[in-house]
Protein backbone atom coordinates (compact mmCIF):
# COMPACT_ATOMS: atom_id res chain seq x y z
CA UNK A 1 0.00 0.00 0.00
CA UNK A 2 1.35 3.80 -0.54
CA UNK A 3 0.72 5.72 2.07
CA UNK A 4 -2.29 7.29 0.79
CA UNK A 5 -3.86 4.27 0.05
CA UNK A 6 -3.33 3.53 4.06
CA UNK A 7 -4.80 6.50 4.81
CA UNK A 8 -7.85 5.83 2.83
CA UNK A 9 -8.28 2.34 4.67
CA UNK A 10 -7.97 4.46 8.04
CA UNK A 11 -11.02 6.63 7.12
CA UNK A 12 -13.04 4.16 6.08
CA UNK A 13 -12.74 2.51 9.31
CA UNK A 14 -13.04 5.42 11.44
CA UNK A 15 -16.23 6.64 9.90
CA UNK A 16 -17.67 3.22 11.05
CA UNK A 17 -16.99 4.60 14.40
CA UNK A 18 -19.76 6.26 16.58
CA UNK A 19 -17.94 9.27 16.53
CA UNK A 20 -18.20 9.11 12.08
CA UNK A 21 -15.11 11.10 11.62
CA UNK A 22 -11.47 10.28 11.17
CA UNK A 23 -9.98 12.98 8.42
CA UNK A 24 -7.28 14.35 10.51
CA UNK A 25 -6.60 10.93 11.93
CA UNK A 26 -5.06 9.71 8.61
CA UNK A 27 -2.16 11.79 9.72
CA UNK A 28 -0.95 8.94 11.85
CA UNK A 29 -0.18 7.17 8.16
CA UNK A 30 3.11 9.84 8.00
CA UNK A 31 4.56 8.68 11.25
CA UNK A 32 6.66 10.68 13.17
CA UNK A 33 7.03 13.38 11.21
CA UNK A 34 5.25 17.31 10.92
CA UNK A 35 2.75 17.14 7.62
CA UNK A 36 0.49 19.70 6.11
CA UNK A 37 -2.92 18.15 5.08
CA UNK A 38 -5.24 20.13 2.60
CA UNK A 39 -9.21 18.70 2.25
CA UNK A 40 -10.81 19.78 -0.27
CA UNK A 41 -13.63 17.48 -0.16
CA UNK A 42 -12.77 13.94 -0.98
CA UNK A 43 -9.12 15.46 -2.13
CA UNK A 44 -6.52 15.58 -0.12
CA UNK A 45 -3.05 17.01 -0.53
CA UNK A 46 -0.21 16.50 1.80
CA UNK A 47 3.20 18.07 2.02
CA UNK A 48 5.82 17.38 4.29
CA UNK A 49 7.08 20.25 6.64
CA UNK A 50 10.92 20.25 7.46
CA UNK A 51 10.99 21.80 11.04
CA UNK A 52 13.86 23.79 11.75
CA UNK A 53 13.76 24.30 15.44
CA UNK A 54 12.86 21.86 18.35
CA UNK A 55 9.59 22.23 20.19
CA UNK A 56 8.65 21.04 23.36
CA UNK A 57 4.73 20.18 23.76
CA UNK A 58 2.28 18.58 26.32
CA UNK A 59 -0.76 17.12 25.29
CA UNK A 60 -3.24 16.92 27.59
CA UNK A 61 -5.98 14.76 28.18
CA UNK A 62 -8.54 17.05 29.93
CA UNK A 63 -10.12 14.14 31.61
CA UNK A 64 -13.62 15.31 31.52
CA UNK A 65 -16.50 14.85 28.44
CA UNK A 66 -16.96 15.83 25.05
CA UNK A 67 -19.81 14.43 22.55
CA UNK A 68 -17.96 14.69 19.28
CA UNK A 69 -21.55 13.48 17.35
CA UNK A 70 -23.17 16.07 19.08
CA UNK A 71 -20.55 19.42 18.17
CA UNK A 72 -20.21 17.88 14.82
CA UNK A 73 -24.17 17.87 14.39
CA UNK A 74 -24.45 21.20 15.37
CA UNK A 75 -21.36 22.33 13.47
CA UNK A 76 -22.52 20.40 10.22
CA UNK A 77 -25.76 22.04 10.43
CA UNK A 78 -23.94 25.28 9.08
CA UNK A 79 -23.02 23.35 6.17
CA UNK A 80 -23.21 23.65 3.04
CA UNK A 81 -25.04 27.05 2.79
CA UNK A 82 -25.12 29.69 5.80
CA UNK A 83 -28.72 30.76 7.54
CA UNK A 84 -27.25 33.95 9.29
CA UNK A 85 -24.49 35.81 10.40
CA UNK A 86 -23.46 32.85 13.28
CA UNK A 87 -23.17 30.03 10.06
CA UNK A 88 -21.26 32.86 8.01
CA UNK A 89 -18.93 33.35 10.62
CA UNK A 90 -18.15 29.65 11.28
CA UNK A 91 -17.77 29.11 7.34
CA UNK A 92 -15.10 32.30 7.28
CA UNK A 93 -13.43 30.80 10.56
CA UNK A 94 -13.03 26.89 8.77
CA UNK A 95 -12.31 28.20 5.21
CA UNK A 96 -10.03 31.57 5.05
CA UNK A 97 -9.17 32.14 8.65
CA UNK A 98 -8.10 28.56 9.29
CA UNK A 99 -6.34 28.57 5.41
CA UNK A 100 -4.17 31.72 6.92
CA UNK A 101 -3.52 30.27 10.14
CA UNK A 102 -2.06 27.28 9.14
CA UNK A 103 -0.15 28.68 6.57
CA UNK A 104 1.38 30.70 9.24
CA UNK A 105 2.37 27.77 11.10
CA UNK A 106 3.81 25.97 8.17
CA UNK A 107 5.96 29.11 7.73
CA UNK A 108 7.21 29.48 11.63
CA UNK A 109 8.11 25.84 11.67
CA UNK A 110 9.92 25.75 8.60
CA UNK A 111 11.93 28.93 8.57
CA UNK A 112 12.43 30.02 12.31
CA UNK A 113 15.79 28.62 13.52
CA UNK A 114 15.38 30.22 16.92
CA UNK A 115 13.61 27.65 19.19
CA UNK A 116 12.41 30.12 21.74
CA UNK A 117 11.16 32.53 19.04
CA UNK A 118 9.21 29.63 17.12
CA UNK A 119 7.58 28.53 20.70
CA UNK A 120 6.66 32.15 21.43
CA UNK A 121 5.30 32.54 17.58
CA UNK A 122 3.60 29.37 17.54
CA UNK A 123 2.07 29.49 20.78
CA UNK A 124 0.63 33.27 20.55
CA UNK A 125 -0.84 31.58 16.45
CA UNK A 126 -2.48 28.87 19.08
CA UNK A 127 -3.74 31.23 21.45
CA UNK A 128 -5.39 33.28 18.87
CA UNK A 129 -6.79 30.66 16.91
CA UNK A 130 -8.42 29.63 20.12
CA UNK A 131 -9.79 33.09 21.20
CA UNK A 132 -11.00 33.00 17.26
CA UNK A 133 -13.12 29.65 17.93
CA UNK A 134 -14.31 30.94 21.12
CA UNK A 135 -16.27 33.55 19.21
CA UNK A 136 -17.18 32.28 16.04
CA UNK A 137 -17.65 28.39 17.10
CA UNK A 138 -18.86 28.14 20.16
CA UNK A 139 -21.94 30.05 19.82
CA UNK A 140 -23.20 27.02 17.20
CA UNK A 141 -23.00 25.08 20.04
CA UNK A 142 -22.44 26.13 23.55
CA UNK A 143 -23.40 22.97 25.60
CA UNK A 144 -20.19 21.58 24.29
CA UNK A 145 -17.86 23.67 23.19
CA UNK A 146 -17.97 26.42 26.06
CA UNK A 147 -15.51 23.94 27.93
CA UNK A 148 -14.66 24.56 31.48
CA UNK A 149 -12.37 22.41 31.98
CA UNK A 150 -10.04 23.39 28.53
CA UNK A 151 -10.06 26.96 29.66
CA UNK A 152 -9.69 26.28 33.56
CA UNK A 153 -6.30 24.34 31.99
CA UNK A 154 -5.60 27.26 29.73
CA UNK A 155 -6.32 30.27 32.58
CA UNK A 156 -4.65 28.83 35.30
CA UNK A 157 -2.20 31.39 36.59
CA UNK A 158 0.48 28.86 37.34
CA UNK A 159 0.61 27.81 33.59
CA UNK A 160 1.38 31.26 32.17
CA UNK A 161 5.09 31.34 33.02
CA UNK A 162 5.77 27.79 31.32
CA UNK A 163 3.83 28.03 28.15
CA UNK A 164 3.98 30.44 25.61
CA UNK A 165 0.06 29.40 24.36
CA UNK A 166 -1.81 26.54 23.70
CA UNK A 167 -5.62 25.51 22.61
CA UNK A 168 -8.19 23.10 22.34
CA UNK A 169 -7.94 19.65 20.13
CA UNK A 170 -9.66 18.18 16.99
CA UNK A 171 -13.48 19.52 17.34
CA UNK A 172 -12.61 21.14 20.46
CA UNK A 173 -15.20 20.45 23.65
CA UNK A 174 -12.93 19.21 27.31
CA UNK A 175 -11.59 16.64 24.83
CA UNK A 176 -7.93 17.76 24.81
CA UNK A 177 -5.80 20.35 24.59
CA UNK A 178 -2.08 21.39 23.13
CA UNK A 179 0.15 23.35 24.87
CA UNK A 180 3.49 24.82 23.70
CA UNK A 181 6.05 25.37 26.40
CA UNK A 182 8.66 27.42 26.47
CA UNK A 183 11.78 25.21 26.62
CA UNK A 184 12.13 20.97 27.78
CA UNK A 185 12.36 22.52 31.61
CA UNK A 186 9.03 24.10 31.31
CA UNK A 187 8.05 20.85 29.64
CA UNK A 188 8.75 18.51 32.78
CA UNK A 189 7.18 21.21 35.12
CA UNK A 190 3.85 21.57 32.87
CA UNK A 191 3.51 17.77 33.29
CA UNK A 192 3.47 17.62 36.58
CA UNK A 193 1.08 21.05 36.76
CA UNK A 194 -0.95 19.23 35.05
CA UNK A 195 -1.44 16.09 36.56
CA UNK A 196 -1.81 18.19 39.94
CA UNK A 197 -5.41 19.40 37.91
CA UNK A 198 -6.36 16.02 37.90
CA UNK A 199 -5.54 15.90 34.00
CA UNK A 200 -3.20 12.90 31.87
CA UNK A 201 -0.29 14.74 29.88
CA UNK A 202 1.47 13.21 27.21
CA UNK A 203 5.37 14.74 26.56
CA UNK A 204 5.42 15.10 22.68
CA UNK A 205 8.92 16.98 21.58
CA UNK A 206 9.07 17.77 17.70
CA UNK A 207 13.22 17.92 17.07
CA UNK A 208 14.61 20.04 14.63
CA UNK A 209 15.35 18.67 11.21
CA UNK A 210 18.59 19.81 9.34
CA UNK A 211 17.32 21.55 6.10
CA UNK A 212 18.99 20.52 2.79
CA UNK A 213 19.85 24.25 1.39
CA UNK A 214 22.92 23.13 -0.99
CA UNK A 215 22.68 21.07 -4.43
CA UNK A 216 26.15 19.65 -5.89
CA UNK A 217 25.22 19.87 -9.84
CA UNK A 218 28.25 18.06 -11.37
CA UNK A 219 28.46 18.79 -15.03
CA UNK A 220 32.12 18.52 -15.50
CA UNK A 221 31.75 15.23 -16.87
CA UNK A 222 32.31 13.66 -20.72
CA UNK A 223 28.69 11.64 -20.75
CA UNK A 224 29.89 8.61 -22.98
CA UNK A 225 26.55 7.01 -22.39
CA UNK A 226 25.13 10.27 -24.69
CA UNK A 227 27.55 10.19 -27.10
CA UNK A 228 27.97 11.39 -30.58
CA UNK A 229 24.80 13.47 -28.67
CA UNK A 230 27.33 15.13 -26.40
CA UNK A 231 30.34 15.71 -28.92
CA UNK A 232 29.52 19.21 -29.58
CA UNK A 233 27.46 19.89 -26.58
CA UNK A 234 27.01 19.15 -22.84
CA UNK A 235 23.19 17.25 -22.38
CA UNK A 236 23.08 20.04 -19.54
CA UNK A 237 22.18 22.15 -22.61
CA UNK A 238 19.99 20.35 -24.43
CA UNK A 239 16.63 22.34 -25.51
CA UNK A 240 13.42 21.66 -23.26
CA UNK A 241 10.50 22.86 -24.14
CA UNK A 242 8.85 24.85 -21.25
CA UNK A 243 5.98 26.73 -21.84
CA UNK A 244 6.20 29.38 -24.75
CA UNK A 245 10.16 29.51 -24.35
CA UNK A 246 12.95 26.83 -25.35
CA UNK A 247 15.45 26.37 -22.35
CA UNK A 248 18.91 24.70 -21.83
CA UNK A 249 18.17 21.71 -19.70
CA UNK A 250 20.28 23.21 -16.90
CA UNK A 251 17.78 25.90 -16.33
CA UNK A 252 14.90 23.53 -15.82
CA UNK A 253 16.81 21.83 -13.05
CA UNK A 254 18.07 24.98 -10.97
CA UNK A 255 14.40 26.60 -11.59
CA UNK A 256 13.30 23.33 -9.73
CA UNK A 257 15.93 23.33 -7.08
CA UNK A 258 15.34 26.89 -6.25
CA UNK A 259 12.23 26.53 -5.95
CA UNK A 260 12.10 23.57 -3.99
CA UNK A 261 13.74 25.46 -1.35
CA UNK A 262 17.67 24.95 -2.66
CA UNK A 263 19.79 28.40 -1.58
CA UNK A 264 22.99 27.45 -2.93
CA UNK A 265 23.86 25.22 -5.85
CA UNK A 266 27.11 23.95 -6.69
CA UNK A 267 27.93 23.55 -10.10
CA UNK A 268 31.31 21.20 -10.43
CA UNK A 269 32.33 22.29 -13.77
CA UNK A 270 35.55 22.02 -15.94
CA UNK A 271 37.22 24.54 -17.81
CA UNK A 272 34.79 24.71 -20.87
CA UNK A 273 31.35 24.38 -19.13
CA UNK A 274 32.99 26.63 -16.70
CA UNK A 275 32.57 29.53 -19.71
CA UNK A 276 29.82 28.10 -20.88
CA UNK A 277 27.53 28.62 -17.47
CA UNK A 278 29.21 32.22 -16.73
CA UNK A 279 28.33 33.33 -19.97
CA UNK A 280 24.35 31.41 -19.45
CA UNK A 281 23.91 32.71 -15.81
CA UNK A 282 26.32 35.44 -15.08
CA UNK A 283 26.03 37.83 -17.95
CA UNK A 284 23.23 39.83 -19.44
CA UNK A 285 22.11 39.17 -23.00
CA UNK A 286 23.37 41.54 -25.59
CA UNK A 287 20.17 44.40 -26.36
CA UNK A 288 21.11 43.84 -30.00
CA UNK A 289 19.52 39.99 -29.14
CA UNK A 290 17.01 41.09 -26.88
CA UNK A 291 15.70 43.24 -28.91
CA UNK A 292 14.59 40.59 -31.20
CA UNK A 293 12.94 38.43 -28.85
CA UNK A 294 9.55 38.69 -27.74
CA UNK A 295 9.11 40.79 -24.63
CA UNK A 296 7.48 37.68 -22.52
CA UNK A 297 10.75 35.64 -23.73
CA UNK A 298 13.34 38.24 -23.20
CA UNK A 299 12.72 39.06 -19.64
CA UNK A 300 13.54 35.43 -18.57
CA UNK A 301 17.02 37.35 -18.96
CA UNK A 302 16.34 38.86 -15.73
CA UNK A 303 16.05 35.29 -14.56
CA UNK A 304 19.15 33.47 -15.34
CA UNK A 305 20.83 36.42 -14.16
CA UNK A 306 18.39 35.42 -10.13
CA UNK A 307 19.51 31.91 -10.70
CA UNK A 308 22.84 33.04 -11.03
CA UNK A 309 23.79 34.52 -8.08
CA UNK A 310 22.83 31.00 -6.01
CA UNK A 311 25.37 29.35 -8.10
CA UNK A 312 28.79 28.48 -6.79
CA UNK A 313 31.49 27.43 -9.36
CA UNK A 314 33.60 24.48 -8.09
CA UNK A 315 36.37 23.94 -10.47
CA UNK A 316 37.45 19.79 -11.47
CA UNK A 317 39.46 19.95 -14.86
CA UNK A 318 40.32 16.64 -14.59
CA UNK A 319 37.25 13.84 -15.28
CA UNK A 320 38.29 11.92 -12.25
CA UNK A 321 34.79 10.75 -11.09
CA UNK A 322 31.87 11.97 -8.62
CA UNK A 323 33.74 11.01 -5.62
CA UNK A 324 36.42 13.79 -6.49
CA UNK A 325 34.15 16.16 -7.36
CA UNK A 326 32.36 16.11 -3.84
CA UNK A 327 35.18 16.08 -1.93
CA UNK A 328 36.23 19.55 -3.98
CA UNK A 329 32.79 20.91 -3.04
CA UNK A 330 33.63 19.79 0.66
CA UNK A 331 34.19 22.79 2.08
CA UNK A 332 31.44 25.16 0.36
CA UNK A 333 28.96 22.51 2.58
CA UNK A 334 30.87 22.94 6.21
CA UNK A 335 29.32 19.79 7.08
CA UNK A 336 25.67 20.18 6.25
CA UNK A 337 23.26 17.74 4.55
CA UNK A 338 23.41 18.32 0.62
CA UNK A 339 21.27 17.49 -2.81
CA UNK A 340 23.30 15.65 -5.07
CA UNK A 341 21.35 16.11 -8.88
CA UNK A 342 22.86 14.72 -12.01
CA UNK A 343 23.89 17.48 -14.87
CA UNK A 344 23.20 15.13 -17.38
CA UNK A 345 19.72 13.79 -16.03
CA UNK A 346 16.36 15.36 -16.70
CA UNK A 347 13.12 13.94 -15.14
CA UNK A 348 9.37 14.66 -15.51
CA UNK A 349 6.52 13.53 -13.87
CA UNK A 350 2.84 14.43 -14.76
CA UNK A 351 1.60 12.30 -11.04
C-alpha cells in the first residue's frame, strides 16, 4: 500500500466509528514526522514540513466529556449554505481564517531557527486561533464547546510562566488540549502542573530537522553514455520545451531546485562548461539579441541572471569521477546535509 492508500483504509474505518469522523486521523499514516494536510472534499493534498527548530509540547488529556456526534451535528448544520451571520462566521473561521492560520504555522516551523522565538510565535498563532473559535464556534454550540475544563487548563495562573500558548484539540469540547512550552524545563514542570489538575499529559517533543539548502550539480563530466549526442554539446544544454520559451536543460533543473527550497547550488564544472555557465547565468544578453525576442521571452534574462547569483562554481578539470568532485565541493557545505542532482539527467513527472 502507498501511504495514501493507508490513509484511505484508516477513514473508512473510522467513519464506522460512533464518533463518524477520522480525516485528521489519517495523519498517523506519516509517522513521526510534521505534515500539512489540505481537504478539499474527498481530495486531499499532503506536504511534508521540514521543522527547523525543536519544540517542546504537552498534550493533555482534559479528563472530563466531550460528545464529538453532538458538536459535529451542530457544526454540520452550518453546512453547506449559511442561515445567518453565526453560520457565516463559522464558514469564514473553517475556510479563510483557518487557510491563513495554518499557513502561518507551516511558515514558523519551517523557517524560524530560533527555538524560543518559534515557541513564542507558535504558541501566541495557538492562542489566537483559540480566542478566534471561542467567538465564532462556540456560539453554534455552547453545551459543548464552552468547555470549562479546557479553559480552567488554559487560565490557570500557574501555567502562564511555562507556556507560551496553547488551545483546544480536533473539534474542540474538554476533549484535549495542546500546549506549547517554552523550553524541555518548562516541559517537565507543565507535566506535573498538570497532573496536579487532575488531567493525563502526554510529553510530545518535535526535534529540529537539518534543512537541505545546498545542491552539488556536477556537469564537469564527458557523458559517454550520450555520445555522438554530447560531442559538440554538454546534455546540460539540451533544448526543453517549457511553456512558450525553449530552455537549456540546466535551467529547468536549478528553476526546480530553487524553488524547492535549494539556496545554494554547486555547479562542479571544468574549464569549458565553466565559460559556458558564466556566460548562461552570469552575464546579461546583448540588447542587439534582446531586442529581437519577444518581450514575454526576453525578460527570462532577468532570470538566469536570479539563478545566477545561487550558483557556486567548483572547479574539477580533470574527469576523475563523482567522488572527487564532492570532496572539492567539501568545504562550500561545512558539514551540512546536501542534494546531489545529475547534470546530465532530466526527469518529468505528470503524477
Amino acid at each position: 500500500l502507498t501511504v495514501h492508500g493507508e490513509m484511505d483504509i484508516a477513514y473508512r474505518g473510522e467513519v464506522n466509528t460512533p464518533s463518524r469522523c477520522g480525516r485528521l486521523d489519517q495523519c498517523v499514516a506519516f509517522g513521526r514526522r510534521v505534515t500539512k494536510m489540505t481537504f478539499d472534499n474527498d481530495l486531499i493534498e499532503t506536504e511534508r514540513v521540514r521543522v527547523a527548530a525543536t519544540l517542546h509540547l504537552v498534550i493533555v488529556d482534559l479528563c472530563a466529556g466531550k460528545d464529538t456526534k453532538e458538536i459535529l451535528k451542530c457544526l454540520n448544520a452550518a453546512y453547506p449554505f449559511p442561515r445567518d451571520d453565526r453560520d457565516r462566521a463559522l464558514h469564514t473561521l473553517l475556510g479563510e481564517i483557518n487557510q491563513d492560520v495554518c499557513a502561518q504555522a507551516v511558515e514558523i516551523l519551517s523557517r524560524e531557527r530560533d527555538a524560543s522565538k518559534a515557541a513564542e510565535r507558535i504558541g501566541a498563532l495557538m492562542t489566537a486561533a483559540q480566542a478566534r473559535w471561542d467567538t465564532s464556534a462556540v456560539p453554534l454550540c455552547p453545551h459543548e464547546l464552552t468547555a470549562p475544563t479546557l479553559h480552567r487548563l488554559l487560565d490557570c495562573p500557574g501555567l502562564k510562566k511555562l507556556i507560551t500558548g496553547g488551545k483546544g484539540v480536533g473539534s474542540q469540547g474538554d476533549g484535549s488540549a495542546q500546549l506549547v512550552c517554552r523550553d524541555a524545563a518548562a516541559q517537565a514542570a507543565t507535566m506535573d502542573l498538570v497532573r496536579g489538575l487532575g488531567m493525563e499529559p502526554l510529553l510530545l517533543t518535535i526535534p529540529a530537522q537539518k534543512p537541505v539548502r545546498s545542491a552539488v550539480l556536477p556537469i564537469a563530466g564527458m557523458c559517454p553514455g550520450m555520445w555522438p549526442a554530447t560531442k559538440c554539446i554538454g546534455p546540460w544544454l539540451f533544448p526543453i520545451r517549457a511553456g512558450s520559451m525553449v530552455k537549456p536543460a540546466i535551467c529547468v533543473l536549478c528553476e526546480e531546485l530553487l524553488r524547492e527550497g535549494i539556496e545554494q547550488i554547486l555547479l562542479v564544472v571544468n574549464e569549458a562548461t565553466h565559460a559556458e555557465m558564466e556566460h548562461l547565468f552570469c552575464r546579461r544578453e546583448d540588447v542587439a539579441v534582446l531586442d529581437k525576442v519577444p518581450p514575454d521571452v526576453a525578460c527570462y534574462d532577468d532570470e538566469l541572471l536570479r539563478i545566477g547569483k545561487c550558483i557556486t562554481f567548483v572547479r574539477q578539470d580533470r574527469p576523475t569521477g563523482i567522488r572527487e568532485a564532492l570532496l572539492l565541493c567539501e568545504p562550500h557545505l561545512e558539514g551540512e546535509p546536501f542534494l546531489l542532482a545529475w547534470g546530465d539527467h532530466f526527469c518529468s513527472s505528470t503524477a
